[in-house]
C-alpha atoms as a PDB file:
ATOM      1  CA  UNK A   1      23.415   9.643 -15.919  1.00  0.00           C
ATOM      2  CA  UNK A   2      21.243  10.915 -13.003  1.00  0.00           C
ATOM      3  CA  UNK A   3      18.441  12.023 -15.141  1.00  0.00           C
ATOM      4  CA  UNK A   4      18.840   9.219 -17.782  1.00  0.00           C
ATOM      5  CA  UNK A   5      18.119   6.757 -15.163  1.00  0.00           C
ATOM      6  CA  UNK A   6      15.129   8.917 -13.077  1.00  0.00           C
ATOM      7  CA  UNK A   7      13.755   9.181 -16.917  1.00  0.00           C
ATOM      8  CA  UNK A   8      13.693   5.599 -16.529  1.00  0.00           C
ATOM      9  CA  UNK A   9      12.127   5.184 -12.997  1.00  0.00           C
ATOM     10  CA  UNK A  10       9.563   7.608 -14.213  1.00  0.00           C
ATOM     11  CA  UNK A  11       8.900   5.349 -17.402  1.00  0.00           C
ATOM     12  CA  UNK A  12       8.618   2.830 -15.244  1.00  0.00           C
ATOM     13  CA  UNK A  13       6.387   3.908 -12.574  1.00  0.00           C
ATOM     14  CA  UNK A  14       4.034   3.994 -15.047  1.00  0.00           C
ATOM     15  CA  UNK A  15       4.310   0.910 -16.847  1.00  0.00           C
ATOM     16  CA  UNK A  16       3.828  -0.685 -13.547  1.00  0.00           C
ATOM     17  CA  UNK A  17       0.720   0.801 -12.320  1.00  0.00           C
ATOM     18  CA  UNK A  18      -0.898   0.050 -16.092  1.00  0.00           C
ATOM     19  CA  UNK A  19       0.559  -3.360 -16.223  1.00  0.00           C
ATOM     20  CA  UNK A  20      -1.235  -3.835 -12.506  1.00  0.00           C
ATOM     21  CA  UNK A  21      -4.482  -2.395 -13.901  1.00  0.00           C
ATOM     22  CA  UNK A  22      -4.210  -4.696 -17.091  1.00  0.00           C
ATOM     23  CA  UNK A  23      -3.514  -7.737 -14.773  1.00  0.00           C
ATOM     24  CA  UNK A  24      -6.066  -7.235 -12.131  1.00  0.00           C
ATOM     25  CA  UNK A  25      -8.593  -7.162 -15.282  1.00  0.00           C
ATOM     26  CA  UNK A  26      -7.525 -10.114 -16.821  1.00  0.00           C
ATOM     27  CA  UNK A  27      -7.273 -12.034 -13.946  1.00  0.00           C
ATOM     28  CA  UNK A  28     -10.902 -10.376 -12.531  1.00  0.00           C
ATOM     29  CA  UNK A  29     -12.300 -11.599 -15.894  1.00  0.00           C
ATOM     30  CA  UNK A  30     -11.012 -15.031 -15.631  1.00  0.00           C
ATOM     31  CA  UNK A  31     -11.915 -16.032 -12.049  1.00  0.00           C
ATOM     32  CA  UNK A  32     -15.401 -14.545 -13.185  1.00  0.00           C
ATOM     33  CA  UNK A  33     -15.620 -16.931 -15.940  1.00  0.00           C
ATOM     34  CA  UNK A  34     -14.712 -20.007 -13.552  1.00  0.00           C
ATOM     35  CA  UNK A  35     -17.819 -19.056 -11.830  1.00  0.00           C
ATOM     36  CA  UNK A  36     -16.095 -16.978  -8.588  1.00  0.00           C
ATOM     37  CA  UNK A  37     -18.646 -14.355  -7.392  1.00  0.00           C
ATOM     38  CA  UNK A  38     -17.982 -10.530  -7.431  1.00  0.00           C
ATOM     39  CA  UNK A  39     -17.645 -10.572  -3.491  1.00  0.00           C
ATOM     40  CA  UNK A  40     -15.162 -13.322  -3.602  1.00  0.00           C
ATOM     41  CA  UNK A  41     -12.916 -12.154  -6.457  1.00  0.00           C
ATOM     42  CA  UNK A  42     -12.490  -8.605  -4.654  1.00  0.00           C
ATOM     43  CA  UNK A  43     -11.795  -9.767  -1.777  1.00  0.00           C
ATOM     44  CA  UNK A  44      -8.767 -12.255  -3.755  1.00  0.00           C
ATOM     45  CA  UNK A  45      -7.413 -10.901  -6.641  1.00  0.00           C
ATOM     46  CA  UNK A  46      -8.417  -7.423  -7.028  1.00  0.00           C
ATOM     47  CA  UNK A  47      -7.092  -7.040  -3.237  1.00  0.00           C
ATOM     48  CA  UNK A  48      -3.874  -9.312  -4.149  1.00  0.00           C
ATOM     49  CA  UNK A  49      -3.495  -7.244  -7.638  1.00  0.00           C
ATOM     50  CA  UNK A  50      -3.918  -3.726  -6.596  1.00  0.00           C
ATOM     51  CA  UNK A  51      -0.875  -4.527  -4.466  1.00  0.00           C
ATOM     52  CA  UNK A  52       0.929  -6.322  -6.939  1.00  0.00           C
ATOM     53  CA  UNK A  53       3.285  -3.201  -8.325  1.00  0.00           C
ATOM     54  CA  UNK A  54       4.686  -3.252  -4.320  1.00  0.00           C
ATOM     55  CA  UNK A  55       4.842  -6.731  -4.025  1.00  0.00           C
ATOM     56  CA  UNK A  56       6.469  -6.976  -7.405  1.00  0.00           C
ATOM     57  CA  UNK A  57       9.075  -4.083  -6.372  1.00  0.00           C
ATOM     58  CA  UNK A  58       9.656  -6.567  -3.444  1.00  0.00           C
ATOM     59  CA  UNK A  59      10.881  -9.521  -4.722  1.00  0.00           C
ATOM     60  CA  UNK A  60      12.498  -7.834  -7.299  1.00  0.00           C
ATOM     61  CA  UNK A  61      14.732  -5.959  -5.222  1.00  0.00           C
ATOM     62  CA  UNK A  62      14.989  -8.611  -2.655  1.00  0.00           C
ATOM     63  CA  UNK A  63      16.475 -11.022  -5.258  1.00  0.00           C
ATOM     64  CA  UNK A  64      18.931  -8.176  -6.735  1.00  0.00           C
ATOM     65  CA  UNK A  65      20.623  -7.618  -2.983  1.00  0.00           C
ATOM     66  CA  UNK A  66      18.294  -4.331  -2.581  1.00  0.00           C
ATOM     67  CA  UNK A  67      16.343  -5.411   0.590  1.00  0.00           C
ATOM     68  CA  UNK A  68      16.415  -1.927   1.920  1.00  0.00           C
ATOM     69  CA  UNK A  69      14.611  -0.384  -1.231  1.00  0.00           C
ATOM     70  CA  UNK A  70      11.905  -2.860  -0.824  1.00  0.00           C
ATOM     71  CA  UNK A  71      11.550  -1.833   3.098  1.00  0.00           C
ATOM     72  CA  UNK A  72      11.666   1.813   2.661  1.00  0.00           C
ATOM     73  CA  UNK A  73       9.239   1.322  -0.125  1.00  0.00           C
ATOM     74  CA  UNK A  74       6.583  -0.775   2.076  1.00  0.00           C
ATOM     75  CA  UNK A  75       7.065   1.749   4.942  1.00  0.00           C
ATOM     76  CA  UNK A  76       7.050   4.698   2.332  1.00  0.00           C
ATOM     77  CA  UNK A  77       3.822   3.802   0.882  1.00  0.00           C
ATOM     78  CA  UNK A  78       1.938   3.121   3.924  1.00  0.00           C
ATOM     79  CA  UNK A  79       2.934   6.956   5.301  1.00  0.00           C
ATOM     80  CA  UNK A  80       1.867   8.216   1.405  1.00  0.00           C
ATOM     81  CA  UNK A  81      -0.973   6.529   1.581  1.00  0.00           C
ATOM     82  CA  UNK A  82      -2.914   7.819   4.786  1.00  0.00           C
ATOM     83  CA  UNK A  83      -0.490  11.261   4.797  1.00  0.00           C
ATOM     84  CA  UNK A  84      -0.746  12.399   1.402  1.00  0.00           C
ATOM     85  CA  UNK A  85      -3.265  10.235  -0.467  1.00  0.00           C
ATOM     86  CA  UNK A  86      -6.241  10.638   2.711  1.00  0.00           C
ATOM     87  CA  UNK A  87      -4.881  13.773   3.720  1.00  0.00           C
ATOM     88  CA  UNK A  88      -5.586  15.323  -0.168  1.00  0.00           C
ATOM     89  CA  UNK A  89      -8.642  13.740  -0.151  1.00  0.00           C
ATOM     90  CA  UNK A  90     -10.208  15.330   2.917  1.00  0.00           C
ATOM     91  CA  UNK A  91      -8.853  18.452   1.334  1.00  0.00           C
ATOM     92  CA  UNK A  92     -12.059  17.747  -1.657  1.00  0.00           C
ATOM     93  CA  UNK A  93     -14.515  16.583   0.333  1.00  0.00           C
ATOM     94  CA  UNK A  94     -15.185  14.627   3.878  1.00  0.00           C
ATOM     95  CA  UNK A  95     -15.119  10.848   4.130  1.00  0.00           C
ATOM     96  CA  UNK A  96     -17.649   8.733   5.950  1.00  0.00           C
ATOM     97  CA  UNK A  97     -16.387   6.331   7.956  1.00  0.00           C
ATOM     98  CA  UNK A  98     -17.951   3.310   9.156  1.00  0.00           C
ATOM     99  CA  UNK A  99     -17.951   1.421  12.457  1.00  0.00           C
ATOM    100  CA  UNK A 100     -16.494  -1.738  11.743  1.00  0.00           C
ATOM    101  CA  UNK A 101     -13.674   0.321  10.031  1.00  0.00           C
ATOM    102  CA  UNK A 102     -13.383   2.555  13.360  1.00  0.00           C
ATOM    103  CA  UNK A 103     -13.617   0.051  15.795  1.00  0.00           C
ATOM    104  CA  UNK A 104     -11.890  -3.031  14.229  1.00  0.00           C
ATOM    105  CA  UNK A 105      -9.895  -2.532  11.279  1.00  0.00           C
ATOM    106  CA  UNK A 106      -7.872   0.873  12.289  1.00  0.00           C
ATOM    107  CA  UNK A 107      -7.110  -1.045  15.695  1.00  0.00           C
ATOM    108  CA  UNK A 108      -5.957  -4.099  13.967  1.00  0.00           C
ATOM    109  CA  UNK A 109      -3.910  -1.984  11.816  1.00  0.00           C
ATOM    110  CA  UNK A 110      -2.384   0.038  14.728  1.00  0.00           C
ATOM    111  CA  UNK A 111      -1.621  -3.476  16.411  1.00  0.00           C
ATOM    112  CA  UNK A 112       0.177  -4.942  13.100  1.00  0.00           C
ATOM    113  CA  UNK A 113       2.368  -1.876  13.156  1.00  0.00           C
ATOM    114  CA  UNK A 114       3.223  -2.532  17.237  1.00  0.00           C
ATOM    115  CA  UNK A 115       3.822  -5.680  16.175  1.00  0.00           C
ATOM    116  CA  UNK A 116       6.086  -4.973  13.437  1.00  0.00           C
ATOM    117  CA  UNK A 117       7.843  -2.747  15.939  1.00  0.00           C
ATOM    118  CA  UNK A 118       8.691  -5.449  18.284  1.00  0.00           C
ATOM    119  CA  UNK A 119       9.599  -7.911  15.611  1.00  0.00           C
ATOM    120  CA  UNK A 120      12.227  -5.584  14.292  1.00  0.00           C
ATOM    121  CA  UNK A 121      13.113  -4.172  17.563  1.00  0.00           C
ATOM    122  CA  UNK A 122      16.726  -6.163  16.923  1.00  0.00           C
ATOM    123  CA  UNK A 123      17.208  -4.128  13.641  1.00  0.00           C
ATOM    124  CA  UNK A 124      17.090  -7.768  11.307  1.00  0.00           C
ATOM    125  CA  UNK A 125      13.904  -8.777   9.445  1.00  0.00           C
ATOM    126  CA  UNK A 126      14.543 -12.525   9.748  1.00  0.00           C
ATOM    127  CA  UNK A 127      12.890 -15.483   7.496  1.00  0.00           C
ATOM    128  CA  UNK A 128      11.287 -16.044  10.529  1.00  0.00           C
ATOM    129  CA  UNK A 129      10.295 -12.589  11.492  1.00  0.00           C
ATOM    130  CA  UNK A 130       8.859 -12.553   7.990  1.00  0.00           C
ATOM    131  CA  UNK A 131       6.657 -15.814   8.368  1.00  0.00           C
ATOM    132  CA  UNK A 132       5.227 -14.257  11.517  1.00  0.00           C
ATOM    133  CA  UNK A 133       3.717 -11.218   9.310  1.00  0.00           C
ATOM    134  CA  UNK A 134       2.357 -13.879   6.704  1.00  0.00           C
ATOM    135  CA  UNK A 135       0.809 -15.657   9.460  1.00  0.00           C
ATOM    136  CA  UNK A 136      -0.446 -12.086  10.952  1.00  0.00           C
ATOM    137  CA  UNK A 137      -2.116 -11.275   7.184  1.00  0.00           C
ATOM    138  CA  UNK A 138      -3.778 -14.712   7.154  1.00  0.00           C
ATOM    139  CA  UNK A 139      -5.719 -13.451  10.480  1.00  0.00           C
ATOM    140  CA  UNK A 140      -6.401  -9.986   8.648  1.00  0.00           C
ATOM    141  CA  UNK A 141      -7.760 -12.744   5.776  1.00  0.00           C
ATOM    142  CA  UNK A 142      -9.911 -14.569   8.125  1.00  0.00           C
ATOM    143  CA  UNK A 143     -11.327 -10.729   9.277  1.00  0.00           C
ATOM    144  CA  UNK A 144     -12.470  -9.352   6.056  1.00  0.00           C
ATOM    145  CA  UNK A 145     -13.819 -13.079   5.366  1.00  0.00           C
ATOM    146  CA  UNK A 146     -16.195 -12.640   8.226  1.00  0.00           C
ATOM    147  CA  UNK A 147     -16.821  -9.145   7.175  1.00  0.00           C
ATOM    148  CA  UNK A 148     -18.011 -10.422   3.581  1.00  0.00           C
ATOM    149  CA  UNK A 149     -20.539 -12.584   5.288  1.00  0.00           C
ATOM    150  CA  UNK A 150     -21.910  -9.631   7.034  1.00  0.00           C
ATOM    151  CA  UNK A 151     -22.013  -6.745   4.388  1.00  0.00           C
ATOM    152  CA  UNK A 152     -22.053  -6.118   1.003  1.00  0.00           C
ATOM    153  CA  UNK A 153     -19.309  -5.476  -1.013  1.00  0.00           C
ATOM    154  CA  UNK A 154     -20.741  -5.803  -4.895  1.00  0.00           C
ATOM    155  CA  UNK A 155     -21.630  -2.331  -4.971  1.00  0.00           C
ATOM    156  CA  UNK A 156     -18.351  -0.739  -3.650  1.00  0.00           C
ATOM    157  CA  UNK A 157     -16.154  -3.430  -5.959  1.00  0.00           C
ATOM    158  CA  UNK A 158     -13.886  -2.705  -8.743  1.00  0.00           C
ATOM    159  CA  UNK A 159     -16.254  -3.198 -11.477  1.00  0.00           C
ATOM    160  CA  UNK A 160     -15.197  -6.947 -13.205  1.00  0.00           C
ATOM    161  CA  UNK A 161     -14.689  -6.254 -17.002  1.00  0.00           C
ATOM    162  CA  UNK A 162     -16.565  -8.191 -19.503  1.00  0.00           C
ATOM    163  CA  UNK A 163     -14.231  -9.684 -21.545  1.00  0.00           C
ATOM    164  CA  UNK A 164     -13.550 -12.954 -24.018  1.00  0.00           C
ATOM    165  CA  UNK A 165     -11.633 -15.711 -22.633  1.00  0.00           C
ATOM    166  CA  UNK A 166      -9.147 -14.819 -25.215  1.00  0.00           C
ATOM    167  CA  UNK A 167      -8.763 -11.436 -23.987  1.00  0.00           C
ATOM    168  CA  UNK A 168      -9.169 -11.566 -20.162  1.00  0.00           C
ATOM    169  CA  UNK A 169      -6.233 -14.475 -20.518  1.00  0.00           C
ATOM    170  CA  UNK A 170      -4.232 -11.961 -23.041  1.00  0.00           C
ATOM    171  CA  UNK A 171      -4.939  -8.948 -20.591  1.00  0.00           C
ATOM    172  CA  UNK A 172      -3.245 -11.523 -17.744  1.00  0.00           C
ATOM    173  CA  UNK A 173      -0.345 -12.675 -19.151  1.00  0.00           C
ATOM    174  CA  UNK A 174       0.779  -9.673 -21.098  1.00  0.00           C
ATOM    175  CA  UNK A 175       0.167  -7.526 -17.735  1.00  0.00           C
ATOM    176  CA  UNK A 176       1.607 -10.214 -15.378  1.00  0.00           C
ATOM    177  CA  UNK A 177       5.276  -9.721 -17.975  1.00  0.00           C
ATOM    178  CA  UNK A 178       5.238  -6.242 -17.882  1.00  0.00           C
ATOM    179  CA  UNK A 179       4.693  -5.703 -14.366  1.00  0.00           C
ATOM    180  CA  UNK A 180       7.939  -7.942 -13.603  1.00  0.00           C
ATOM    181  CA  UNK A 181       9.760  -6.258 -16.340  1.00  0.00           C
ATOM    182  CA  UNK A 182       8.724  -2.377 -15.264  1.00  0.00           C
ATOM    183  CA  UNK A 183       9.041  -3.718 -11.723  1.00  0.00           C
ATOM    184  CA  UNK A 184      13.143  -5.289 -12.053  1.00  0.00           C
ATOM    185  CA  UNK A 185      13.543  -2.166 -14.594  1.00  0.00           C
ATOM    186  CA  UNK A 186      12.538   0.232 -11.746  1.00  0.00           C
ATOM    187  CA  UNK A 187      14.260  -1.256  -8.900  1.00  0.00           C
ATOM    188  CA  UNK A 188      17.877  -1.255 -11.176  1.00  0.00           C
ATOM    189  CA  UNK A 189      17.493   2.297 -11.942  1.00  0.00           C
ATOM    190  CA  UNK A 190      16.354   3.376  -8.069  1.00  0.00           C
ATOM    191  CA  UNK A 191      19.132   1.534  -6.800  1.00  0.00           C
ATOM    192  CA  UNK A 192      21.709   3.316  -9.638  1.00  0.00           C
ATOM    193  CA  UNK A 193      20.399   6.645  -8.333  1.00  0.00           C
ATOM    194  CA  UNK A 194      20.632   5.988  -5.086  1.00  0.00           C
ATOM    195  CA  UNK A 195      24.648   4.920  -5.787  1.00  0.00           C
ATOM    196  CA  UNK A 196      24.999   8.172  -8.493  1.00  0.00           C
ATOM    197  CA  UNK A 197      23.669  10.316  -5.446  1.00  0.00           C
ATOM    198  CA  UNK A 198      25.336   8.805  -2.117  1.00  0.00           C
ATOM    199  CA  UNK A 199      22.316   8.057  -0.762  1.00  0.00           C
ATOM    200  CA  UNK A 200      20.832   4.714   0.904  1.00  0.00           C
ATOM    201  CA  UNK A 201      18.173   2.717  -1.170  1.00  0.00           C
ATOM    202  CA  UNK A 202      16.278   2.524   1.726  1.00  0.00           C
ATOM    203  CA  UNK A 203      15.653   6.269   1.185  1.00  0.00           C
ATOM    204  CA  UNK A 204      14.991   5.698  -2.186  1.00  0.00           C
ATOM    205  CA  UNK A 205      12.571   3.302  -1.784  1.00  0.00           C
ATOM    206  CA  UNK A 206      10.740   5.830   0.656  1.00  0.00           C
ATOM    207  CA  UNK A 207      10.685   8.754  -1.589  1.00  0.00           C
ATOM    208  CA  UNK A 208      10.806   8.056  -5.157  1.00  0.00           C
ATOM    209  CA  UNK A 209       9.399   4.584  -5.366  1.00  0.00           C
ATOM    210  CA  UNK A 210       6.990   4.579  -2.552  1.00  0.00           C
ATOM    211  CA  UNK A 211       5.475   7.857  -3.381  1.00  0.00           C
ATOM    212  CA  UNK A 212       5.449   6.564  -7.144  1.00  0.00           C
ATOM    213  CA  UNK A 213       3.512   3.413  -5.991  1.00  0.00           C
ATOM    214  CA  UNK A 214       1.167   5.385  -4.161  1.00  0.00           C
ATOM    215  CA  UNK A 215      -0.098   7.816  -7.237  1.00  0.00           C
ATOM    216  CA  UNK A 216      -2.697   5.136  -8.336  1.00  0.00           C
ATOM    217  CA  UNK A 217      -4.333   5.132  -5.048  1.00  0.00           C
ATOM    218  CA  UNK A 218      -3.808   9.255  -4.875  1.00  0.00           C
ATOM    219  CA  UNK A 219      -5.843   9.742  -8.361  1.00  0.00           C
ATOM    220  CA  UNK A 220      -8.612   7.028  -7.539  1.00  0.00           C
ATOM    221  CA  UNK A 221      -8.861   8.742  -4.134  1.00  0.00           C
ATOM    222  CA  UNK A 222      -9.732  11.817  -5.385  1.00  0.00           C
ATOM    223  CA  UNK A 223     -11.765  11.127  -8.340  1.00  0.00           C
ATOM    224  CA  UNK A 224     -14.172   9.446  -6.051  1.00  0.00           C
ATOM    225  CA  UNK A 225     -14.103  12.285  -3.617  1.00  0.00           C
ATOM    226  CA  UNK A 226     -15.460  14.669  -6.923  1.00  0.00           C
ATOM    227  CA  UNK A 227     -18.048  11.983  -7.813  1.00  0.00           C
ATOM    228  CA  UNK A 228     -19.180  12.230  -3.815  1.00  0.00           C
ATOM    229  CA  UNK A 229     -17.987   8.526  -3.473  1.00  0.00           C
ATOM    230  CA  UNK A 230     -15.249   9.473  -1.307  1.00  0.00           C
ATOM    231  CA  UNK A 231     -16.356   7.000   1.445  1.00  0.00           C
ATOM    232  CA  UNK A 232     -14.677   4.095  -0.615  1.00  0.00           C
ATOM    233  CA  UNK A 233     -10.963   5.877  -0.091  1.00  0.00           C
ATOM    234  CA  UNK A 234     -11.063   4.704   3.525  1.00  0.00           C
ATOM    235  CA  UNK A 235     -11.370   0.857   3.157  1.00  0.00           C
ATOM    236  CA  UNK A 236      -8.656   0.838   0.060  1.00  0.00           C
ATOM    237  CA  UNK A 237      -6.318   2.484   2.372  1.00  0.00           C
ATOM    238  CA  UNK A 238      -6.497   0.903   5.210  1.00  0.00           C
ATOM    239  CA  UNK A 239      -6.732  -2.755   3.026  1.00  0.00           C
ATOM    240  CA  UNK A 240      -3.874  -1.709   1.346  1.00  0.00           C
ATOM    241  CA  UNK A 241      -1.711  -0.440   4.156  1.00  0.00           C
ATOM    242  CA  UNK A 242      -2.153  -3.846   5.930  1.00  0.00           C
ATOM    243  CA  UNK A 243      -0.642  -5.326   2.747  1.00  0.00           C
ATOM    244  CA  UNK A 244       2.361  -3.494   2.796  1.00  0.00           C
ATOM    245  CA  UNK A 245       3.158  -3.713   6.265  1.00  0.00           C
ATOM    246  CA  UNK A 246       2.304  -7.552   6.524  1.00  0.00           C
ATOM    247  CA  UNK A 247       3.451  -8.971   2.931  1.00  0.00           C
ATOM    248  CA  UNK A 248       5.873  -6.596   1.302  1.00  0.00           C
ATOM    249  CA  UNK A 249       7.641  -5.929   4.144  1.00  0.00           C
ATOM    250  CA  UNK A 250       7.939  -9.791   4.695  1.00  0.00           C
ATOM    251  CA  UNK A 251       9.180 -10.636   1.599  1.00  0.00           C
ATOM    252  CA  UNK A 252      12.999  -9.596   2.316  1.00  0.00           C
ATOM    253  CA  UNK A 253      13.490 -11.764   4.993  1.00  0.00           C
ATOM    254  CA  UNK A 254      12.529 -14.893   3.132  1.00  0.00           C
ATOM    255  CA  UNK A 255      15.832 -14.387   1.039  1.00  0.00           C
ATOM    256  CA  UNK A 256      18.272 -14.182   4.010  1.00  0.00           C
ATOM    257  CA  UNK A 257      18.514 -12.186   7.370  1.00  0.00           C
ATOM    258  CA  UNK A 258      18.325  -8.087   6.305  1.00  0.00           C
ATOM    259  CA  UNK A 259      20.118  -5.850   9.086  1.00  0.00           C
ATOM    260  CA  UNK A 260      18.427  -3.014   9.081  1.00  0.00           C
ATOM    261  CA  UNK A 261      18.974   0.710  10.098  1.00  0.00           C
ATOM    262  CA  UNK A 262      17.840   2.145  12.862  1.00  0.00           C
ATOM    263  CA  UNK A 263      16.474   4.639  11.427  1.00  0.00           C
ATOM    264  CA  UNK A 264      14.226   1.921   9.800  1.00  0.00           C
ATOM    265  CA  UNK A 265      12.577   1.103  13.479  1.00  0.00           C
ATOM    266  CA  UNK A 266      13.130   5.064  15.090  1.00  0.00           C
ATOM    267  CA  UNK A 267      12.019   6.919  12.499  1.00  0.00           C
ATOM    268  CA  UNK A 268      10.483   5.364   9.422  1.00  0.00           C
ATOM    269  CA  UNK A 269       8.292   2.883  11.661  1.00  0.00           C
ATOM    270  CA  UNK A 270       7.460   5.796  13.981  1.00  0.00           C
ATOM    271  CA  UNK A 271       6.029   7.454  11.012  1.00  0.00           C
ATOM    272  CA  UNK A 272       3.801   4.947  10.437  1.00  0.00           C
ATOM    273  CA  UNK A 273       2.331   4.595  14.014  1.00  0.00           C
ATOM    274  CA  UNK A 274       1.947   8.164  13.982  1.00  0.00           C
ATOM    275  CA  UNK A 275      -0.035   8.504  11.050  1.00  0.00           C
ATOM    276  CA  UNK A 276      -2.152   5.372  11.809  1.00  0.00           C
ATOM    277  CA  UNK A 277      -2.715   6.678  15.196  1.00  0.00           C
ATOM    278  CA  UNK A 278      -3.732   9.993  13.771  1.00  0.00           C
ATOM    279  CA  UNK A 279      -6.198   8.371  11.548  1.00  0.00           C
ATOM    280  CA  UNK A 280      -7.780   6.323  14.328  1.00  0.00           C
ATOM    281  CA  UNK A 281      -8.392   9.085  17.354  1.00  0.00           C
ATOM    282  CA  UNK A 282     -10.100  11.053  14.332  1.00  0.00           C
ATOM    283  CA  UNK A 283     -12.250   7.998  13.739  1.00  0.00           C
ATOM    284  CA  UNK A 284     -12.940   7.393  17.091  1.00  0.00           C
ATOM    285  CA  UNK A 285     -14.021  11.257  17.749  1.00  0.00           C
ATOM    286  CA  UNK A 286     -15.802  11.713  14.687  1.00  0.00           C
ATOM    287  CA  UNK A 287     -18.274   9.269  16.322  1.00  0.00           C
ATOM    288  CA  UNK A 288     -18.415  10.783  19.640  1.00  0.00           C
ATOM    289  CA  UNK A 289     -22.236  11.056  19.952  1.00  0.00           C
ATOM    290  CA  UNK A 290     -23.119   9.997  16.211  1.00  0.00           C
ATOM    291  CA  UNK A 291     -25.062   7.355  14.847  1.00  0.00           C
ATOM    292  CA  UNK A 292     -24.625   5.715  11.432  1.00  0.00           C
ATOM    293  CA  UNK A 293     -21.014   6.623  11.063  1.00  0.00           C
ATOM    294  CA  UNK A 294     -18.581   8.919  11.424  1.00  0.00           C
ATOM    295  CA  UNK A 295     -17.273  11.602   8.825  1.00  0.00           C
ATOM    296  CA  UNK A 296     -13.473  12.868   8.571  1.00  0.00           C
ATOM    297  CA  UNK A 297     -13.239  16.438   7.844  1.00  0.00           C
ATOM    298  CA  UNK A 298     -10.939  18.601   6.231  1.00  0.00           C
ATOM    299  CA  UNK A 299      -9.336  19.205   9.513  1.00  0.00           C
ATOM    300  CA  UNK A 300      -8.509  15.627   9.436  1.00  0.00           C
ATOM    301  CA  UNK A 301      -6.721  15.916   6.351  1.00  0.00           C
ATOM    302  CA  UNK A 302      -4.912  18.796   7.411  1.00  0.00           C
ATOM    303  CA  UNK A 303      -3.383  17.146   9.936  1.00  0.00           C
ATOM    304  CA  UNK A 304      -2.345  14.358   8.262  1.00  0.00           C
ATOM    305  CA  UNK A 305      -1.053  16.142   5.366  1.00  0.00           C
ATOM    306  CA  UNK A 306       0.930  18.088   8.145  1.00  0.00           C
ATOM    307  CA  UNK A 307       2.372  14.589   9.489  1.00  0.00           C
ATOM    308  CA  UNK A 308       3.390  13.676   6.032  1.00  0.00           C
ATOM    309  CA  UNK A 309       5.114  16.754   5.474  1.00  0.00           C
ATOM    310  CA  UNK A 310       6.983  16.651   8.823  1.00  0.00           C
ATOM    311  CA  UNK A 311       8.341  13.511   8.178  1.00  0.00           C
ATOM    312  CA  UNK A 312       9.760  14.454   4.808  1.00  0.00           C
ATOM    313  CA  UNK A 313      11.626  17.325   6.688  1.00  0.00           C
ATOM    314  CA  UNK A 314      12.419  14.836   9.302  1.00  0.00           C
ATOM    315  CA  UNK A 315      13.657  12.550   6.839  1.00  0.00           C
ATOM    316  CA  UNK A 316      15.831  14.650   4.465  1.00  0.00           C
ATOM    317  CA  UNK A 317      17.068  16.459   7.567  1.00  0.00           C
ATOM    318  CA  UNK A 318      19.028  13.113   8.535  1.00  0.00           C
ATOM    319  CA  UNK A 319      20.359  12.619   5.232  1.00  0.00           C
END
């Protein structure tokens, strides 16, 4: 029954990740035909969509009882992400990273994680712990607004497929069903092998699911690191990370106080710091001296990889 249902998780991993590519198309396609620019659409949906398989995993399991899964998997994939998706990147080639992401964005990140801290610090994500983090991602909105009027983003964007109206609303829809269908299918089977086993879902929804989720951004990372574009891994991470840590962890609390572990706040959370914190001193001395901006090396990703693996040993240790 085990593997029947893992078969299932697997089957839907992937469903979800092309249903989120097949939606973020559609929808690209549409908001280019009402006349959005390229700026403005990746800055809205493609950064909405390419969160939407967490987001999705979310509310599904928040409205199935399964707030934990949807926790561990927002925590999860923000340790996958710099740990084992940046730290396997630096492993094929060093990352340029610029100022405003050194100085600003890596610090804002490290303070939405301190702040998550000290919302949780009473082990229950509240509806009004939740609306906090909303109201912390609209500032994060009003950041990257600011940055849009200062830089250029077209030539770094997900490329906006050219497609007829019939298709791009086609694309939309039929990827918008299947990602709440893969996304309720995969959050059922998760939470059956986390019962078959004896384990929480929370760790579930750190292992399985959140290093599932994070496979997309772990293949993307590293193709662009073997096309020498591996500058654009940075930005997706840390965009993405602020996602999960401001919107899908909200989500749960909006459907009733979730009492959480404490392993949630003195381990998982730590994790997260930790990694962030890793990735910010080796910004910051990377540009010790430097002009232009700063480059990660290999050592970099050794580290971090080394975090991530820690914390895997950490966490099955406590099982």
């Amino acid at each position: 029954m085990v593997i029947w249902h893992a078969a299932i998780i697997l089957v839907g991993l992937v469903a979800l990740v092309w249903s989120a590519d097949r939606f973020v198309d559609g929808a690209s396609a549409i908001a280019k035909q009402a006349g959005l620019t390229p700026m403005l659409i990746g800055l809205t949906v493609v950064s909405v969509g390419t969160s939407a398989p967490e987001v999705l995993i979310s509310v599904m399991a928040s409205t199935s009882g399964s707030g934990a899964l949807a926790v561990g998997n927002a925590l999860g994939s923000n340790i996958a992400n710099v740990g084992l998706v940046l730290g396997l990147t630096l492993f094929v080639a060093p990352i340029a990273i610029n100022r405003d992401t050194t100085f600003i964005d890596l610090p804002i990140l490290l303070a939405a994680v301190v702040f998550t801290g000290w919302l949780l610090s009473d082990l229950s994500l509240s509806s009004g712990d939740s609306l906090l983090l909303l109201l912390a991602l609209a500032v994060f909105f009003v950041r990257i607004t600011q940055l849009a009027h200062k830089t250029k983003h077209d030539s770094e964007a997900r490329p906006i497929p050219e497609l007829s109206t019939l298709n791009a609303w086609a694309s939309f829809t039929g990827g918008l069903v299947l990602l709440i269908a893969s996304s309720r299918t995969l959050v059922w089977s998760a939470s059956e092998v986390a019962l078959s086993l004896g384990v929480s879902e929370l760790v579930i929804g750190l292992t399985i699911v959140a290093v599932g989720t994070s496979l997309p951004e772990l293949a993307a990372s590293i193709a662009s690191a073997l096309k020498g574009h591996a500058d654009m891994a940075i930005g997706a991470i840390v965009g993405s990370n602020m996602f999960n840590i401001l919107l899908v962890l909200a989500i749960p609390g909006f459907w009733g106080d979730l009492p959480l572990a404490q392993e949630v706040l003195h381990r998982d959370l730590v994790a997260v710091f930790l990694t962030t914190l890793a990735l910010a001193l080796a910004a910051l001395w990377s540009w010790n001296g430097k002009q232009g901006s700063g480059r990660l090396q290999r050592l970099t990703g050794f580290t971090l990889l080394s975090l991530y693996i820690a914390y895997y040993l950490w966490l099955f240790k406590s099982l």
